[in-house]
Protein backbone atom coordinates (compact mmCIF):
# COMPACT_ATOMS: atom_id res chain seq x y z
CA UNK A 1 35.61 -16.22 -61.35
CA UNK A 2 35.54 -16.70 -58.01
CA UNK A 3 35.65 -13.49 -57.01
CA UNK A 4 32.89 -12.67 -59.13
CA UNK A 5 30.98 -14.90 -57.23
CA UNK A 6 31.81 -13.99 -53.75
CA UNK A 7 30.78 -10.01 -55.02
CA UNK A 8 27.75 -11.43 -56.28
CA UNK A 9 26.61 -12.77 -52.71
CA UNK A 10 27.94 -9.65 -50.93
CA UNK A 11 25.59 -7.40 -53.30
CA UNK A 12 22.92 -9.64 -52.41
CA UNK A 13 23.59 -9.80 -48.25
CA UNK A 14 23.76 -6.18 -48.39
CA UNK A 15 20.36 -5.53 -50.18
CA UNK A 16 18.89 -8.40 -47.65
CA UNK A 17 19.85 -6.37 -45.04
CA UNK A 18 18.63 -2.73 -46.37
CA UNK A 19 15.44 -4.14 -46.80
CA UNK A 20 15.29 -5.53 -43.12
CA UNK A 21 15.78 -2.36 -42.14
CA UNK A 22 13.37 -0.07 -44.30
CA UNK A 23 10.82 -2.48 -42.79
CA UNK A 24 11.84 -2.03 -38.98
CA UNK A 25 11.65 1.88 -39.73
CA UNK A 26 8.47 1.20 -41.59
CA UNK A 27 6.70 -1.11 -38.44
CA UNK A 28 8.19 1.76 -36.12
CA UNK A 29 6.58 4.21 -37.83
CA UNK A 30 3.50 2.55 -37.51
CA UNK A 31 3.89 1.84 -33.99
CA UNK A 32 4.86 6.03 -33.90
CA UNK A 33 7.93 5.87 -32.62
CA UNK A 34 9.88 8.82 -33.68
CA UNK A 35 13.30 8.08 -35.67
CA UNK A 36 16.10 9.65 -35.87
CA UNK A 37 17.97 12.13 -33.69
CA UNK A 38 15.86 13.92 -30.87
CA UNK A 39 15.89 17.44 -31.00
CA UNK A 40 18.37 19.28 -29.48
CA UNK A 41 15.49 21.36 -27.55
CA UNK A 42 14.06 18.20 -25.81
CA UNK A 43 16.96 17.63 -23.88
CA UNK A 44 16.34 18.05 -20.39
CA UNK A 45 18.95 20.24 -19.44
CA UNK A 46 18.08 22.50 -21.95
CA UNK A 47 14.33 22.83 -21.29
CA UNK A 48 15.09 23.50 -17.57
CA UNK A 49 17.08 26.33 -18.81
CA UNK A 50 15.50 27.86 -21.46
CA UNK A 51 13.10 30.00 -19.62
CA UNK A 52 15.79 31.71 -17.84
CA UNK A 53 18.26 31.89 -21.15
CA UNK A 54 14.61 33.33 -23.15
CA UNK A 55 14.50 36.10 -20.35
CA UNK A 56 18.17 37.09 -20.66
CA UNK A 57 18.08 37.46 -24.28
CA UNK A 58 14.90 39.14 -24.01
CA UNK A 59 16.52 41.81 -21.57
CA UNK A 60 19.87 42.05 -23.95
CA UNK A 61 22.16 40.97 -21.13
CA UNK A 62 23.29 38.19 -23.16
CA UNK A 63 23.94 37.52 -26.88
CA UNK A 64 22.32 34.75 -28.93
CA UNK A 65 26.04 33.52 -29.09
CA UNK A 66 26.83 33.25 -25.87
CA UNK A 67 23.77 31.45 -24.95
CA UNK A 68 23.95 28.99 -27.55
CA UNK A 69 27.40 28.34 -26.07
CA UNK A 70 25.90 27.80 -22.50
CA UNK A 71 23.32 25.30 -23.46
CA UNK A 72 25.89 23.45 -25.54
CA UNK A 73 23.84 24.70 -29.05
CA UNK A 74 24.32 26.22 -32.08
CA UNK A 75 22.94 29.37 -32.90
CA UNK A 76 20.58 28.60 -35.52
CA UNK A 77 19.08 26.07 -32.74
CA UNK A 78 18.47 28.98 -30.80
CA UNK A 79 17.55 31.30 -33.19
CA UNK A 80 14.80 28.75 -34.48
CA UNK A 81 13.77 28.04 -30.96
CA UNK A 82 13.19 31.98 -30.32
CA UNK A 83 11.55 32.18 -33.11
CA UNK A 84 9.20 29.49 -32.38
CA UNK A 85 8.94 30.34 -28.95
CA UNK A 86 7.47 34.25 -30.77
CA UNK A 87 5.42 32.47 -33.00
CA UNK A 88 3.48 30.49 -30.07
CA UNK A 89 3.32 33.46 -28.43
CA UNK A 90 2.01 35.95 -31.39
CA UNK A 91 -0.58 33.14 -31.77
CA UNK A 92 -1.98 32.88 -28.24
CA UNK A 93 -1.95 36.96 -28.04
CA UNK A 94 -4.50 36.73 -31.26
CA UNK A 95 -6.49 34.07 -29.81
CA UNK A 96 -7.29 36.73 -26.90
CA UNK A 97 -7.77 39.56 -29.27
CA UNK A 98 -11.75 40.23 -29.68
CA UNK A 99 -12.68 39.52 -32.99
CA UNK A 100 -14.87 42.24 -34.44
């Protein structure tokens, strides 16, 4: 019996505490603060390099592979970040485009 009881106040301490913390993340969310794990592009290191890692791919002297092993990334992070990186571009390219 008593270890019924003791389970019974552990199940209730625990769901205490989850919702504590749904309402932090809720309250930071209002305040808009981002949660969660930064993006692996907004590391410093890798936006000082990307220009120069963009331009190599560009020219073929280096793989996506290889690059995404120099910055420390996976390939789909680069891949996606290419692709986005296309994507801004395609758009400003239209927004000069005369519209007939």
């Amino acid at each position: 019996m008593l270890f019924h009881i003791t389970v019974g106040y552990a199940q209730l301490e625990r769901s205490i505490i989850a919702e504590r913390v749904r309402a932090g993340m809720d309250r930071a969310r209002r305040q808009g603060r981002t949660l969660g794990r930064p993006r692996a592009e907004e590391r410093p290191e890798v936006r000082r390099r990307w220009p120069e890692v963009q331009a190599a791919l560009a020219a073929g002297t280096l793989s996506r592979r290889a690059e995404a092993r120099r910055l420390g990334l996976g390939t789909a992070t680069v891949r996606r970040m290419l692709d986005e990186g296309c994507a801004e571009k395609g758009a400003a390219e239209r927004a000069r485009e005369p519209v007939f």
